[in-house]
C-alpha atoms as a PDB file:
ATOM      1  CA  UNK A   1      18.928 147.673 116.756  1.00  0.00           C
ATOM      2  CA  UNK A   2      17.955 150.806 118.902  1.00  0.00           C
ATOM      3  CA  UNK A   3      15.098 152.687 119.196  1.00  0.00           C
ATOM      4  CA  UNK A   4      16.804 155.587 118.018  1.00  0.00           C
ATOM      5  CA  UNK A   5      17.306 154.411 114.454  1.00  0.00           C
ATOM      6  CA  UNK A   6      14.148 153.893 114.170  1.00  0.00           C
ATOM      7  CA  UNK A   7      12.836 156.547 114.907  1.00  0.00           C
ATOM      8  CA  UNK A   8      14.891 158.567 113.053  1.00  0.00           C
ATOM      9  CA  UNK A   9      14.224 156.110 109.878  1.00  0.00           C
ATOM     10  CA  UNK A  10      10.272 156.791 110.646  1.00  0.00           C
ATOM     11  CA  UNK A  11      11.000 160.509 110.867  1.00  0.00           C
ATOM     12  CA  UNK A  12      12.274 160.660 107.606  1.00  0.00           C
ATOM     13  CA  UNK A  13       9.656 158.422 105.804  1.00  0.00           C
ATOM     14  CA  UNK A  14       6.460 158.966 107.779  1.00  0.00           C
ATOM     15  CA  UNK A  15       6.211 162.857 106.402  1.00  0.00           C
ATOM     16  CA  UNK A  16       4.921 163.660 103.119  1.00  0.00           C
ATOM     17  CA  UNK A  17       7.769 163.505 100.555  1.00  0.00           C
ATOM     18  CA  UNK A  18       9.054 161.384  97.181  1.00  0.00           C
ATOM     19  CA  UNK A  19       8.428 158.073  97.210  1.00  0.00           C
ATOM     20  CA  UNK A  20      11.443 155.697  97.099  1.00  0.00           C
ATOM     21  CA  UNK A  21      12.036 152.247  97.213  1.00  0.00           C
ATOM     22  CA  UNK A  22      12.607 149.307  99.297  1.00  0.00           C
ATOM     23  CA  UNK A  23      16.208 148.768  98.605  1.00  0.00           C
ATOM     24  CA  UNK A  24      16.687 152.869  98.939  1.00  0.00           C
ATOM     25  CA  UNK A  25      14.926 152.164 102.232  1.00  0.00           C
ATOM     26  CA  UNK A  26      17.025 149.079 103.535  1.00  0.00           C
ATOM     27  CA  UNK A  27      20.385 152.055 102.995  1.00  0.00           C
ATOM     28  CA  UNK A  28      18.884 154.541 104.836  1.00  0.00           C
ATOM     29  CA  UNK A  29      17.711 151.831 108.098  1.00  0.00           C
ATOM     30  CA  UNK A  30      21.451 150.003 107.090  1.00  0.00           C
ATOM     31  CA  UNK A  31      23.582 153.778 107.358  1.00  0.00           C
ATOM     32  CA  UNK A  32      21.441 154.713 110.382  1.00  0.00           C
ATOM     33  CA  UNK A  33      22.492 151.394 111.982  1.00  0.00           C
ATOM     34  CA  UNK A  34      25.991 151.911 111.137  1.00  0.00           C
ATOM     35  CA  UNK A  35      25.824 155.051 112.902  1.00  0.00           C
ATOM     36  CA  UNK A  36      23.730 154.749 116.235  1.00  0.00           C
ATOM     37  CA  UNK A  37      24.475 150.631 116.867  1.00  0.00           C
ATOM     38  CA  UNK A  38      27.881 150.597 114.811  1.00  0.00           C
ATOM     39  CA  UNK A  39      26.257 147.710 112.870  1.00  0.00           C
ATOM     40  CA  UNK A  40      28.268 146.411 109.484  1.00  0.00           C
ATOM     41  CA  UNK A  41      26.467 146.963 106.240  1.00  0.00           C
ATOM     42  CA  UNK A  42      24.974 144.645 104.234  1.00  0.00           C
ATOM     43  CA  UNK A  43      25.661 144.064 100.938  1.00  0.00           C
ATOM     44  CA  UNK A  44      21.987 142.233 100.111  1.00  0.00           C
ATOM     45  CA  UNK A  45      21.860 143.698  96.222  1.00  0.00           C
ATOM     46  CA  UNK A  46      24.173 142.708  93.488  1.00  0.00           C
ATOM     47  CA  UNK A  47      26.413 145.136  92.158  1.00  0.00           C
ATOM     48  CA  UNK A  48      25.843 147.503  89.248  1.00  0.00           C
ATOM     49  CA  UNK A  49      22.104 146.842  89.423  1.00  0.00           C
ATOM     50  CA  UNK A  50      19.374 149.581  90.049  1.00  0.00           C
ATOM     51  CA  UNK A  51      18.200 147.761  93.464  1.00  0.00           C
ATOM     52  CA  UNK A  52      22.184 148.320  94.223  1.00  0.00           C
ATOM     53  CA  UNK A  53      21.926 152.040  93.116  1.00  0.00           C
ATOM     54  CA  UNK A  54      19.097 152.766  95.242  1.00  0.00           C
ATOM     55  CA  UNK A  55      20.692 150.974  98.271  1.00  0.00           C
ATOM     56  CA  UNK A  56      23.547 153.050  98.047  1.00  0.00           C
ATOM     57  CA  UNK A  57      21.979 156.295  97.249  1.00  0.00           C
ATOM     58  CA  UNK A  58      19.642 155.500 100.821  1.00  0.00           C
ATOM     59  CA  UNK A  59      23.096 155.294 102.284  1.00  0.00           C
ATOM     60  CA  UNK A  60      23.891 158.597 101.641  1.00  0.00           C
ATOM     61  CA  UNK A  61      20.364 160.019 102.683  1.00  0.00           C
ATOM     62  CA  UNK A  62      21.311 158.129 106.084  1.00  0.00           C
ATOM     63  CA  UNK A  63      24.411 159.503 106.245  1.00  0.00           C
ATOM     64  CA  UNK A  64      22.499 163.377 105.736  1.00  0.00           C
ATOM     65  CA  UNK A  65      20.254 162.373 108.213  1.00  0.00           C
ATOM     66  CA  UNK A  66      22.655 161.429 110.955  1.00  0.00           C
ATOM     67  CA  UNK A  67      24.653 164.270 110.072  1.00  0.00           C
ATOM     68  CA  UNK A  68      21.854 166.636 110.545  1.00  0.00           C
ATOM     69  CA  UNK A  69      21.198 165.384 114.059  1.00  0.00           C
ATOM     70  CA  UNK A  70      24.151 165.157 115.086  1.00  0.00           C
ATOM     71  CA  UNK A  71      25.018 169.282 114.092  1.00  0.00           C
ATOM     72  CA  UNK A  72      21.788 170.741 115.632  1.00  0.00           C
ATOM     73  CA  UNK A  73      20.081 170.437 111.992  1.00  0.00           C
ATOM     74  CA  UNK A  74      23.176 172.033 109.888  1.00  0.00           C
ATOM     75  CA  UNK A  75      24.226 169.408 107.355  1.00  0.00           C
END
């Protein structure tokens, strides 16, 4: 894993803001991966649970994130 999804994950949950939860965490870091390292996802939760939910929602929020780097900070 790089250095630069890290810090990117730690940029987005180091600031003041909504707390979410582990597996919402694991799909930003797994998204970010994806993105920077071309890493595979995970599929750690089982389906149509909340923990699954929340891991794919943080997917999306990855997906914003890189996005918004990517474009200068347009999404």
């Amino acid at each position: 894993m790089s250095a630069r999804v890290d810090t990117l994950f730690r940029a987005a949950f180091e600031t003041p803001r909504d707390r979410r939860s582990a597996p919402y965490k694991a799909g930003v870091h797994a998204a970010l991966a994806y993105r920077i390292d071309g890493a595979g996802f995970p599929h750690p939760y089982q389906p149509g649970t909340a923990e699954d939910d929340a891991y794919y929602a943080g997917i999306s929020e990855g997906h914003a994130i890189w996005r918004r780097e990517t474009n200068g900070g347009v999404q």
